[in-house]
Protein backbone atom coordinates (compact mmCIF):
# COMPACT_ATOMS: atom_id res chain seq x y z
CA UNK A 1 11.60 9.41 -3.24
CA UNK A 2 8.69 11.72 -4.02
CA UNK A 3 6.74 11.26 -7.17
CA UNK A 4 3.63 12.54 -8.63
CA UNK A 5 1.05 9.38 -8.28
CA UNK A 6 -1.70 7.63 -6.66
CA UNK A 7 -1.14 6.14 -3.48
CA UNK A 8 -3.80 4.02 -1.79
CA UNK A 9 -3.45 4.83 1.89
CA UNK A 10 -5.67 2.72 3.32
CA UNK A 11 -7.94 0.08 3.53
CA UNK A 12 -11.74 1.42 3.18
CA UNK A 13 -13.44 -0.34 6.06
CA UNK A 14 -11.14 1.74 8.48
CA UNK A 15 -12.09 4.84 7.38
CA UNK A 16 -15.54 6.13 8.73
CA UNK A 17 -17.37 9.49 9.45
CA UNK A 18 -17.00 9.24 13.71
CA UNK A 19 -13.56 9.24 13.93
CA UNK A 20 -10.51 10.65 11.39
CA UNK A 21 -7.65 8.71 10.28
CA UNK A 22 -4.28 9.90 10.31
CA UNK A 23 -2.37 8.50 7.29
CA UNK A 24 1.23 9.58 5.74
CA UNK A 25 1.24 8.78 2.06
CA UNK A 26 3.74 10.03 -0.69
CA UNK A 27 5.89 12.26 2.46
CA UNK A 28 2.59 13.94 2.95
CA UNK A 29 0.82 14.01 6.31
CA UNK A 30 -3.25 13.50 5.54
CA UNK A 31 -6.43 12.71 7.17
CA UNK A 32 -9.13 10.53 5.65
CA UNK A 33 -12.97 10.62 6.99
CA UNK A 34 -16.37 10.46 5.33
CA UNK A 35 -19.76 12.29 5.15
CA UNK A 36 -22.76 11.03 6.07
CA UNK A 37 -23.48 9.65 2.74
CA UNK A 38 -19.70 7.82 3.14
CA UNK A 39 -17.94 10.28 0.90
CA UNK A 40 -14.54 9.63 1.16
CA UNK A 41 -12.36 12.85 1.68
CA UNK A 42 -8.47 13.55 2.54
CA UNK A 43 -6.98 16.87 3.82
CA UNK A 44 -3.63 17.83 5.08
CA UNK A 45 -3.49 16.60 8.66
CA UNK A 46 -2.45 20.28 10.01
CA UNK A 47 -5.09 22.78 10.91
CA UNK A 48 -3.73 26.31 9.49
CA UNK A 49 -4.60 28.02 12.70
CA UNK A 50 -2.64 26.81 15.06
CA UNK A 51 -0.79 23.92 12.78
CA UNK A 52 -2.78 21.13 15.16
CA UNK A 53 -3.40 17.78 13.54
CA UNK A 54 -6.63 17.43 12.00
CA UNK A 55 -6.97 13.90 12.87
CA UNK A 56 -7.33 15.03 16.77
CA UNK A 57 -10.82 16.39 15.86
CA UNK A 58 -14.08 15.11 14.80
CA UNK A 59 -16.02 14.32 11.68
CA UNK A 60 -19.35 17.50 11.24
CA UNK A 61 -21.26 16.70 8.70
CA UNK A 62 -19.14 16.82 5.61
CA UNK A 63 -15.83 18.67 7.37
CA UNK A 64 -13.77 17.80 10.06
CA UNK A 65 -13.71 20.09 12.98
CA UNK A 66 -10.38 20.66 15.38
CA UNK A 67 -10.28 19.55 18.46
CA UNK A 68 -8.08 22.69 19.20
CA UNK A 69 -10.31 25.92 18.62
CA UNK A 70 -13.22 24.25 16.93
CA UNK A 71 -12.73 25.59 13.12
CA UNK A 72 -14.21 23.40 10.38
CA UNK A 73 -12.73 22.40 7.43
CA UNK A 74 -14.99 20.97 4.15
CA UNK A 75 -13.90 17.99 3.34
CA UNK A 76 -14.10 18.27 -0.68
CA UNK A 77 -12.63 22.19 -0.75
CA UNK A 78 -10.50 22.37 2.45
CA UNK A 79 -11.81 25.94 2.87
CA UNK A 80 -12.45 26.83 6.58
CA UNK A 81 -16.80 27.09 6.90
CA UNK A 82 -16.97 27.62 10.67
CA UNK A 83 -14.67 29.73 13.15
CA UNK A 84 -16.53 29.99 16.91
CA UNK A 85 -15.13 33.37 17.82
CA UNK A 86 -16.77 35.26 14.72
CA UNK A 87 -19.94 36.73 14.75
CA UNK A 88 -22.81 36.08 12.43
CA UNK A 89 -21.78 38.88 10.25
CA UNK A 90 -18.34 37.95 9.80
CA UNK A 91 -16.88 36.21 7.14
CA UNK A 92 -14.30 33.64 7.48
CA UNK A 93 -11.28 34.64 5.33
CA UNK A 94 -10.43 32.32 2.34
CA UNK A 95 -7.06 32.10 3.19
CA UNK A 96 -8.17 30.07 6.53
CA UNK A 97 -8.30 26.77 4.71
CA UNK A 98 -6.70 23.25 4.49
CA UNK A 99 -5.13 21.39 1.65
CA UNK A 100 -7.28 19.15 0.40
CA UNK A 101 -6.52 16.40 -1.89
CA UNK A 102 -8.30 13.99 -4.30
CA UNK A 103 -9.79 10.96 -2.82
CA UNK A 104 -11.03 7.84 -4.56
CA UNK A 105 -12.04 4.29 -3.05
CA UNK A 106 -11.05 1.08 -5.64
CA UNK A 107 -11.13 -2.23 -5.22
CA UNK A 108 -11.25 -2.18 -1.16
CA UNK A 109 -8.22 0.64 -1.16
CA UNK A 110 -8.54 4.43 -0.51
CA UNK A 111 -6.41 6.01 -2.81
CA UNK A 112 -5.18 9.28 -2.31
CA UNK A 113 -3.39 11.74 -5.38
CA UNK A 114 -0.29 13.18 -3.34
CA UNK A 115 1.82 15.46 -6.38
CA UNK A 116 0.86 17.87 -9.40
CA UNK A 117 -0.72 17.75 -12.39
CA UNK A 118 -3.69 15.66 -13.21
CA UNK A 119 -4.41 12.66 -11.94
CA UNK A 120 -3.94 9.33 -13.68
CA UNK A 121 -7.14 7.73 -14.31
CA UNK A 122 -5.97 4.36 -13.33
CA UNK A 123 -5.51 3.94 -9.88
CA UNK A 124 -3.23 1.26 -8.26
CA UNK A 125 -5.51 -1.22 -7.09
CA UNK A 126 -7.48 -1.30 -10.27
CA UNK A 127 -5.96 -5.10 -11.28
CA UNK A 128 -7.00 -6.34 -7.66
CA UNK A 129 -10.15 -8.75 -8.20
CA UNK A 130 -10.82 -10.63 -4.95
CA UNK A 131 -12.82 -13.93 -5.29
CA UNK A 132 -14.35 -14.93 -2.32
CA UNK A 133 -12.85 -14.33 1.39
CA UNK A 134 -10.40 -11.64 1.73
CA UNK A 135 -7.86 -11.33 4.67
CA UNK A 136 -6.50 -7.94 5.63
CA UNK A 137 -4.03 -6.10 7.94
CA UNK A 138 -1.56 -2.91 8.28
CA UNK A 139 1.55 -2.96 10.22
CA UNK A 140 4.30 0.20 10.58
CA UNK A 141 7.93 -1.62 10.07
CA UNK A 142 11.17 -0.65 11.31
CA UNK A 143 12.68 0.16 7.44
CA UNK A 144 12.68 3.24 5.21
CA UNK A 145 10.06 3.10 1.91
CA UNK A 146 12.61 2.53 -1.01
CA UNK A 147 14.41 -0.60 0.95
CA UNK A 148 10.52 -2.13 1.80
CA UNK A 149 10.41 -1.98 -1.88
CA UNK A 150 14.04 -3.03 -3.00
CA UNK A 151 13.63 -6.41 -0.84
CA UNK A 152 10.07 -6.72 -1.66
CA UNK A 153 12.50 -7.98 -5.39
CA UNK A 154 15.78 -8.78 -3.69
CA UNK A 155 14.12 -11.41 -1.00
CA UNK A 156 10.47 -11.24 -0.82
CA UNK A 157 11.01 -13.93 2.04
CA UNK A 158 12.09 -11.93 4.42
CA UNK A 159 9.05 -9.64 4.49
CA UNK A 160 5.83 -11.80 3.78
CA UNK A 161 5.49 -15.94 3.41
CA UNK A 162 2.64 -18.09 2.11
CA UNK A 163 1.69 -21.01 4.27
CA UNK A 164 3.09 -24.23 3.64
CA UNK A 165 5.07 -22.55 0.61
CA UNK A 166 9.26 -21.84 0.89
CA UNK A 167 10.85 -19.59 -1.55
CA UNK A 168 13.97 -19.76 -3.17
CA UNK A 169 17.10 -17.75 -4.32
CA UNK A 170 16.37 -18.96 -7.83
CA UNK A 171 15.43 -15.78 -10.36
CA UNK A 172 12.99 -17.24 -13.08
CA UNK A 173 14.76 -14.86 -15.50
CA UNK A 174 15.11 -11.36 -15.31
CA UNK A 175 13.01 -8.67 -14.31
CA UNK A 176 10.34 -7.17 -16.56
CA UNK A 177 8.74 -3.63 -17.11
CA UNK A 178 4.72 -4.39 -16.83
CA UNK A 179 2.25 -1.81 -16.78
CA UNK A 180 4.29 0.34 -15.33
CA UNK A 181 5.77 -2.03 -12.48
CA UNK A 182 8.57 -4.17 -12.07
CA UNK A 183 8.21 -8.08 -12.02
CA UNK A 184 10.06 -10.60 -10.95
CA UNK A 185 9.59 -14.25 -10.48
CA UNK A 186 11.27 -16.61 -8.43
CA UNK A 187 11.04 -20.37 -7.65
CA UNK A 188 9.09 -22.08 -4.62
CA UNK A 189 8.58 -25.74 -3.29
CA UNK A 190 5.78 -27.21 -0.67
CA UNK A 191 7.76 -26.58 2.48
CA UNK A 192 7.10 -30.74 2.86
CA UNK A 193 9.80 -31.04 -0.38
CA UNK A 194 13.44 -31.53 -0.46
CA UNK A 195 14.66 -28.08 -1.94
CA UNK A 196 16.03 -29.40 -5.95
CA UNK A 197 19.43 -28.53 -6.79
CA UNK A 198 19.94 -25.05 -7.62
CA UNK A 199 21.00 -25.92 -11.35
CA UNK A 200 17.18 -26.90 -11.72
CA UNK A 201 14.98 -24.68 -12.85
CA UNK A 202 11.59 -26.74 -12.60
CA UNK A 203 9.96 -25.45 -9.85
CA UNK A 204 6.39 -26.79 -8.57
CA UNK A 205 5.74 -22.88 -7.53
CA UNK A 206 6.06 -19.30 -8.58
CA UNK A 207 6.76 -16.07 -6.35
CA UNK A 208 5.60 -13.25 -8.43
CA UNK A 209 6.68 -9.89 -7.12
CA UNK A 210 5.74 -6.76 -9.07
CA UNK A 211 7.11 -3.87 -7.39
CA UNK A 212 5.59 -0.31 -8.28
CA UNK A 213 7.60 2.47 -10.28
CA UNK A 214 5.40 5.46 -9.10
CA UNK A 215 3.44 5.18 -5.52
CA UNK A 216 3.58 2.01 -3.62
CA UNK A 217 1.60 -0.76 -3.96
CA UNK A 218 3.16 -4.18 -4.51
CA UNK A 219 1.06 -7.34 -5.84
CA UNK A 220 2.39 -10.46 -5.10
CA UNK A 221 1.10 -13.73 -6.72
CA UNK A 222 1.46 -17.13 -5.51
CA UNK A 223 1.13 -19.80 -8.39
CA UNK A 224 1.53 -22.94 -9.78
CA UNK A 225 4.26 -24.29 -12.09
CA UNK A 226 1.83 -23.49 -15.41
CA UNK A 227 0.74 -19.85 -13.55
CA UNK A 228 -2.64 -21.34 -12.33
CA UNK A 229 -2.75 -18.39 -9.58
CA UNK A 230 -3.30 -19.67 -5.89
CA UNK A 231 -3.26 -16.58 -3.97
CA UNK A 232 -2.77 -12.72 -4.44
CA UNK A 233 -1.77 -10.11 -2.07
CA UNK A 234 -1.64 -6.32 -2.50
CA UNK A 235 0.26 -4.18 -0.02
CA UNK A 236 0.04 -1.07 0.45
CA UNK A 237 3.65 0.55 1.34
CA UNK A 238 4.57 4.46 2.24
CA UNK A 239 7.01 6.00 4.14
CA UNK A 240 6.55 7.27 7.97
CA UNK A 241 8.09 8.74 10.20
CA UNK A 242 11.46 8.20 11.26
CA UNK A 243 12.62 5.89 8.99
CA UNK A 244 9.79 3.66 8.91
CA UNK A 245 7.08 2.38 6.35
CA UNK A 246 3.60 1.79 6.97
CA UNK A 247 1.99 -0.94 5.06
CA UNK A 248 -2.11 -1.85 4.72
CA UNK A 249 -2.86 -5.19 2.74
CA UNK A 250 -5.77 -7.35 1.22
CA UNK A 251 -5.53 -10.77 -0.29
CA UNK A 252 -7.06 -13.96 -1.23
CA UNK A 253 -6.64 -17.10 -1.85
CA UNK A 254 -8.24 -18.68 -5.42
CA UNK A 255 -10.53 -21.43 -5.49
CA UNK A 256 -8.21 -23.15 -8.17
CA UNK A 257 -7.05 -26.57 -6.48
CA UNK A 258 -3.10 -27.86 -6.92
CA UNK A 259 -2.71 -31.56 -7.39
CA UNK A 260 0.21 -32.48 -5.07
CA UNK A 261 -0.16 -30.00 -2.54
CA UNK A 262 0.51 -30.77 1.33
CA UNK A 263 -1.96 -31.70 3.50
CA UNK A 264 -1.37 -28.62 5.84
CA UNK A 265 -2.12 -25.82 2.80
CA UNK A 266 -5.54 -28.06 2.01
CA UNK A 267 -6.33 -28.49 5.63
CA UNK A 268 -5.82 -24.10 5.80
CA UNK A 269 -8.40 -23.67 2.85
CA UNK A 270 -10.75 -25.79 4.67
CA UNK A 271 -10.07 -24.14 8.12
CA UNK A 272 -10.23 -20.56 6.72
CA UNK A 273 -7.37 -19.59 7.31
CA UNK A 274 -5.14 -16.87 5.64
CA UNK A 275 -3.08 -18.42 2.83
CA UNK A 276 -0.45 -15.29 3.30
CA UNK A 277 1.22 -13.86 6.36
CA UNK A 278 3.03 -10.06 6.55
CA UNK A 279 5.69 -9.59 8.69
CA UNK A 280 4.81 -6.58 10.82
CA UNK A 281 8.50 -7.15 12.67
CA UNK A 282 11.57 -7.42 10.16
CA UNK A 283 14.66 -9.22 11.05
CA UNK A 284 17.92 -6.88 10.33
CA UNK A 285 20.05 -9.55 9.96
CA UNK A 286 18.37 -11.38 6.67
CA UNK A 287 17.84 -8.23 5.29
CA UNK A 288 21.52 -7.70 5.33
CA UNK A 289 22.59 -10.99 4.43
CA UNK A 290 20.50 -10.13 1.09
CA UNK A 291 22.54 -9.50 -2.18
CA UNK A 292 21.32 -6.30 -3.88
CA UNK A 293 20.16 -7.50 -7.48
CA UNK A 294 17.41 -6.80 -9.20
CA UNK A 295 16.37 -4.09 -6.98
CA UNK A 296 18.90 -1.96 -8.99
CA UNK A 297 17.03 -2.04 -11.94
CA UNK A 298 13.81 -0.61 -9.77
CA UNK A 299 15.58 2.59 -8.17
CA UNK A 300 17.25 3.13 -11.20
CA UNK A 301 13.93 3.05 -13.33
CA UNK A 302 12.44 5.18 -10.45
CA UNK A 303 15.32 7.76 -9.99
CA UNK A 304 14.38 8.36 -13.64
CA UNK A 305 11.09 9.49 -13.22
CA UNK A 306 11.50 11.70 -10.39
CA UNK A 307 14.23 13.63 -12.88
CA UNK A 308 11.67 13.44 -15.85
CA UNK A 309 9.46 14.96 -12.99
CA UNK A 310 11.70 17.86 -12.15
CA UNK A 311 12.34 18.91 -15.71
CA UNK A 312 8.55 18.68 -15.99
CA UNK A 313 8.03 21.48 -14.01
């Protein structure tokens, strides 16, 4: 489900100006590299000449050169600078030149604006304030965009956990519209604790899911019973190929302490270790075993914007 927006494609340590990064962000097919200076750029991933992916090339000076016939692309315009074959006197033709789309880096994300009109000012990652050590990763799953996102509310447990931490079934009321993402919380225990009876609604832990309207990046929130946070994680989502969904994440943990945790989620902080894991393999058969709820509230809300999108135009 295309929609105009910022997407944040990738994580900014792994892009660099040696080698390009193929990336597919809002159905569009880019490459990311820098300059010199560690500009941050993104073009189509298609070379007009002989429709070769970009990313096969190599980073010159502030273009990208492909690897196919050697033409250069600037980074910033997408026009073509350099073709081999011509002579000195020869200008290269203005219609020999690559999409090129705005870039911006935020927050450890490098955000790409995939649609028309003007960009938003905000970008997606701009509520993402890391404290301390962060842990990262990316992963391509076997499941389409708009189901990564539906579950990501439906059963968050199923694609992500946080160590020593079980989630529940239990809905901590219904989900709410927040700066322009869904939210939903949900009760968790200390995996050490007897699940309570689901009648009770006092829960030692909150899940909070907030599930993007526009683009797709997903903050989760780990916290106590009185919303002390204890860790955050932002993932990146955006449909592939075939079906599939690459994801890119950051996170950390807080340095707020829980009375009553376990001695394995203390024993993690001291070790280091990553409070959060992301599932980089999903298992079909808990996905299907899932009861579609309050993920119909997100594709409706969504659905809506693509038509206020197309009657835009």
């Amino acid at each position: 489900m295309a929609t105009s927006s910022w997407w944040a494609s990738a994580l900014c340590e792994s892009v660099n100006n040696v080698k390009p990064l193929a990336v597919i962000c809002g159905g569009e097919e880019l490459v990311l590299f820098r300059n010199a200076e560690g500009q941050v750029f993104a073009l189509e991933d298609r070379c007009p000449h002989r429709r070769v992916p970009l990313s096969l090339g190599c980073v010159v000076g502030s273009g990208l050169q492909c690897g196919y016939h050697g033409w250069t692309f600037d980074g910033a315009s997408g026009a073509c600078t350099v073709i081999p074959n011509l002579s000195a006197s020869e200008r290269v033709p203005q219609r020999h030149a690559a999409r090129a789309f705005m870039a911006k880096e935020s927050n450890g994300f490098v955000h790409v604006w995939v649609g028309d009109g003007e960009p938003g000012a905000t970008l997606p990652s701009a509520d993402y304030s890391p404290t301390g050590r962060e842990y990262t990763g990316s992963a391509v799953v076997s499941m389409t965009h708009d189901e990564y996102l539906a579950v990501m509310l439906d059963g968050p447990n199923c694609l992500l956990s946080f160590d020593a931490v079980q989630m529940t079934d239990f809905f901590l009321g219904d989900p709410q519209l927040v700066n322009d993402r869904l939210v939903l919380d949900r009760g968790a225990v200390w995996s050490s604790q007897i699940l309570p009876s689901q009648f009770v609604a006092d829960y030692p832990l909150i899940v909070r899911t907030a599930v993007p309207l526009r683009g797709g990046t997903i903050r989760v929130d780990l916290l106590s019973q009185d919303e002390t946070p204890l860790s955050t994680l932002f993932i990146s989502a955006s449909a592939n190929r075939r079906g599939t969904t690459s994801l890119c994440w950051r996170g950390f943990q807080h340095t707020t302490s829980m009375a009553g945790a376990p001695l394995r989620w203390r024993a993690s902080r001291t070790a280091g270790r990553a409070p959060f894991s992301v599932n980089a393999t999903i298992n079909g058969s808990a996905i299907a075993a899932l009861l579609v709820a309050p993920s119909r509230d997100l594709h409706e809300l969504r659905q809506q914007i693509v038509v206020e999108q197309r009657l835009a135009v």
